[in-house]
C-alpha atoms as a PDB file:
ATOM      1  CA  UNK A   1     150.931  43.211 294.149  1.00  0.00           C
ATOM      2  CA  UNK A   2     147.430  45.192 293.333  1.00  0.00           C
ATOM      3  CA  UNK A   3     148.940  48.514 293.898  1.00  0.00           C
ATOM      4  CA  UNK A   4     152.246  47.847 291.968  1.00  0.00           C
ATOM      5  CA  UNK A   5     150.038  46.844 288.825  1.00  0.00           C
ATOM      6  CA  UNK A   6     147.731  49.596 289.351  1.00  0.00           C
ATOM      7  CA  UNK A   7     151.061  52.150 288.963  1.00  0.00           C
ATOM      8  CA  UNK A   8     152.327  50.322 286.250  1.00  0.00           C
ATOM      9  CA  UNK A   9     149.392  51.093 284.520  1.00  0.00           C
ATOM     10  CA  UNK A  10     149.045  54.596 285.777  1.00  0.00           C
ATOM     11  CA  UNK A  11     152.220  55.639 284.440  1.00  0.00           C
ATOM     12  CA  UNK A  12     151.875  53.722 280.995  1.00  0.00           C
ATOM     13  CA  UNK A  13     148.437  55.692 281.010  1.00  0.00           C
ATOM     14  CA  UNK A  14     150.391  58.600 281.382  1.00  0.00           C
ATOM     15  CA  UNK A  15     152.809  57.583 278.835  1.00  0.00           C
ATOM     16  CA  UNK A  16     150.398  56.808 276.016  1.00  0.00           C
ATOM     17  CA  UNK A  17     149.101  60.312 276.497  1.00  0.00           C
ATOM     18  CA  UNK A  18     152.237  61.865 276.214  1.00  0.00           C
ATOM     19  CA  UNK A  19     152.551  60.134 273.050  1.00  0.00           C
ATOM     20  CA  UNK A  20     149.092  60.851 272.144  1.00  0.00           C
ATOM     21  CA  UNK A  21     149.425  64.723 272.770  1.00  0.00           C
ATOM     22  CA  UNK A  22     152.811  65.725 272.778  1.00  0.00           C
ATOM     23  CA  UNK A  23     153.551  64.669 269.091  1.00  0.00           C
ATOM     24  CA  UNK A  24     150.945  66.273 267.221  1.00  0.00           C
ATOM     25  CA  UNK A  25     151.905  69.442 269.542  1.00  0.00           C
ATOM     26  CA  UNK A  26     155.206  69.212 268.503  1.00  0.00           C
ATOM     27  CA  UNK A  27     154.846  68.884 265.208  1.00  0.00           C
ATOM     28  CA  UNK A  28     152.611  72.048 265.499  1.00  0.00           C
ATOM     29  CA  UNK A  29     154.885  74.209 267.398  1.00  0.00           C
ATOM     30  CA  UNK A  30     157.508  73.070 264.353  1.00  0.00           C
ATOM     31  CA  UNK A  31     154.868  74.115 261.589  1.00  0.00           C
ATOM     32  CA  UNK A  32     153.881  77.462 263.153  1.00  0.00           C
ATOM     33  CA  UNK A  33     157.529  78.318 264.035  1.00  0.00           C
ATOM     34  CA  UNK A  34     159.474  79.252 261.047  1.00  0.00           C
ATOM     35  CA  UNK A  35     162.797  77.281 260.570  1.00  0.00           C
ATOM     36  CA  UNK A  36     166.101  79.753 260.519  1.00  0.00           C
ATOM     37  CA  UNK A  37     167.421  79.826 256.187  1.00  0.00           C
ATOM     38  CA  UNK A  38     170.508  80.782 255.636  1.00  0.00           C
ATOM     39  CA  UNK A  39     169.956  83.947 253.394  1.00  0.00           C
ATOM     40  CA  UNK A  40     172.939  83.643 251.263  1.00  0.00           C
ATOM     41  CA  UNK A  41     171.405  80.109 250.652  1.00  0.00           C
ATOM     42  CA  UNK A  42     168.025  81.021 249.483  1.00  0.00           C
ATOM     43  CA  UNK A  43     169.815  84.197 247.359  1.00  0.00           C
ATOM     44  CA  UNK A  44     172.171  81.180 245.833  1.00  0.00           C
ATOM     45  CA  UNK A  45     168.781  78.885 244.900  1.00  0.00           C
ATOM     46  CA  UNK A  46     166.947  82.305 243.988  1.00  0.00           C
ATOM     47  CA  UNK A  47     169.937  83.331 241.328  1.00  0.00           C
ATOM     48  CA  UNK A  48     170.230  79.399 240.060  1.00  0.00           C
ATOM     49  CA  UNK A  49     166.398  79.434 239.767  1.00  0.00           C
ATOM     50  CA  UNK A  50     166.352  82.820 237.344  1.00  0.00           C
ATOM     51  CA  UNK A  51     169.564  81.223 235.569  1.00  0.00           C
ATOM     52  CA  UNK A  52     167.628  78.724 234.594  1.00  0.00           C
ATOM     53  CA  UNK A  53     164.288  80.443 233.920  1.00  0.00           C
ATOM     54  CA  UNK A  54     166.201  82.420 231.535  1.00  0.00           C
ATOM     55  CA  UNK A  55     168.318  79.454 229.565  1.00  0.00           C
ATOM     56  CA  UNK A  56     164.605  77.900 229.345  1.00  0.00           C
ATOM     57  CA  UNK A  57     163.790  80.890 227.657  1.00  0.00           C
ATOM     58  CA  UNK A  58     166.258  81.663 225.545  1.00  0.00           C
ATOM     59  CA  UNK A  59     166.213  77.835 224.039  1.00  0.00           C
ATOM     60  CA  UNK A  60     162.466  78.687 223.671  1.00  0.00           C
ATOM     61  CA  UNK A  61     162.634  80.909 221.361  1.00  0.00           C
ATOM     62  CA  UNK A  62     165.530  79.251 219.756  1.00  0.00           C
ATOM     63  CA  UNK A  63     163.202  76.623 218.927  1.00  0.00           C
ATOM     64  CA  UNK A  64     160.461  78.533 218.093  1.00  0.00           C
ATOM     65  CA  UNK A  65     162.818  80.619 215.233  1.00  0.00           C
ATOM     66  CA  UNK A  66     163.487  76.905 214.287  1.00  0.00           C
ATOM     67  CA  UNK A  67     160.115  75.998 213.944  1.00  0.00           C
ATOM     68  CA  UNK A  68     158.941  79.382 212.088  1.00  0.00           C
ATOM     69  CA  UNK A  69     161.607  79.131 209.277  1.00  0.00           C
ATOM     70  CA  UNK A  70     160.722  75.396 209.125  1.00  0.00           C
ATOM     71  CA  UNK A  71     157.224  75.933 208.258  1.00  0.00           C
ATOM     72  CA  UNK A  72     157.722  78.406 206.066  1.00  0.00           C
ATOM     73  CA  UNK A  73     159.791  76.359 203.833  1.00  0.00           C
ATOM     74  CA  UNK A  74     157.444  73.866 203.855  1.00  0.00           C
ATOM     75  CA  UNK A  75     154.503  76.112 202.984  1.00  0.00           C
ATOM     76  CA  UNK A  76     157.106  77.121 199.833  1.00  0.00           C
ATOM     77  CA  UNK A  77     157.706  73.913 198.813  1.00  0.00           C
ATOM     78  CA  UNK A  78     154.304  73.272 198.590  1.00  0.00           C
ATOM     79  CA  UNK A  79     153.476  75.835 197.166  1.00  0.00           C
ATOM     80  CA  UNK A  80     156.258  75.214 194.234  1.00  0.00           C
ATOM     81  CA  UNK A  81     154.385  71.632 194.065  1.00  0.00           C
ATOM     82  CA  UNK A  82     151.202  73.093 193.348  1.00  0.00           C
ATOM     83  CA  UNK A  83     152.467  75.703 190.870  1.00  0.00           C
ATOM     84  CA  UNK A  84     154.266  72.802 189.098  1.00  0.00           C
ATOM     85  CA  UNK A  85     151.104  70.390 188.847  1.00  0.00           C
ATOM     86  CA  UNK A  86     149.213  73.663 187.308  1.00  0.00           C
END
């Protein structure tokens, strides 16, 4: 009955450190091993990526035209105001 228990524990010994070790090794290997991309994927996010860098940019300055002719027809309309109160 001793020497049963005593194997039983042996091998969940053993299988604790398997645990213990082989894991974190594994999930080295995976780190240090580069995964396989499908090129035409990443050239698909790559193109959708620059698409939308350059929509972002063109609404930028869209808005900053906006903004430009907005303040100066404030600044004109004050300075009407000011003329007027002279």
């Amino acid at each position: 009955m001793g020497l049963v228990l005593e194997q039983i524990l042996i091998v969940l010994l053993l299988l604790s450190s398997v645990f213990l070790i082989g894991i974190p090794f594994v999930k080295l290997v995976r780190t240090l091993v580069p995964s396989r991309r499908n090129p035409v994927r990443v050239a698909q996010e790559r193109l959708e990526q620059a698409r939308l860098e350059a929509e972002a940019a063109r609404l930028n300055k869209e808005t900053e035209k906006v903004y430009e002719d907005l303040y100066h027809d404030v600044l004109d309309d004050t300075e009407t105001e000011n003329r007027r109160k002279l």
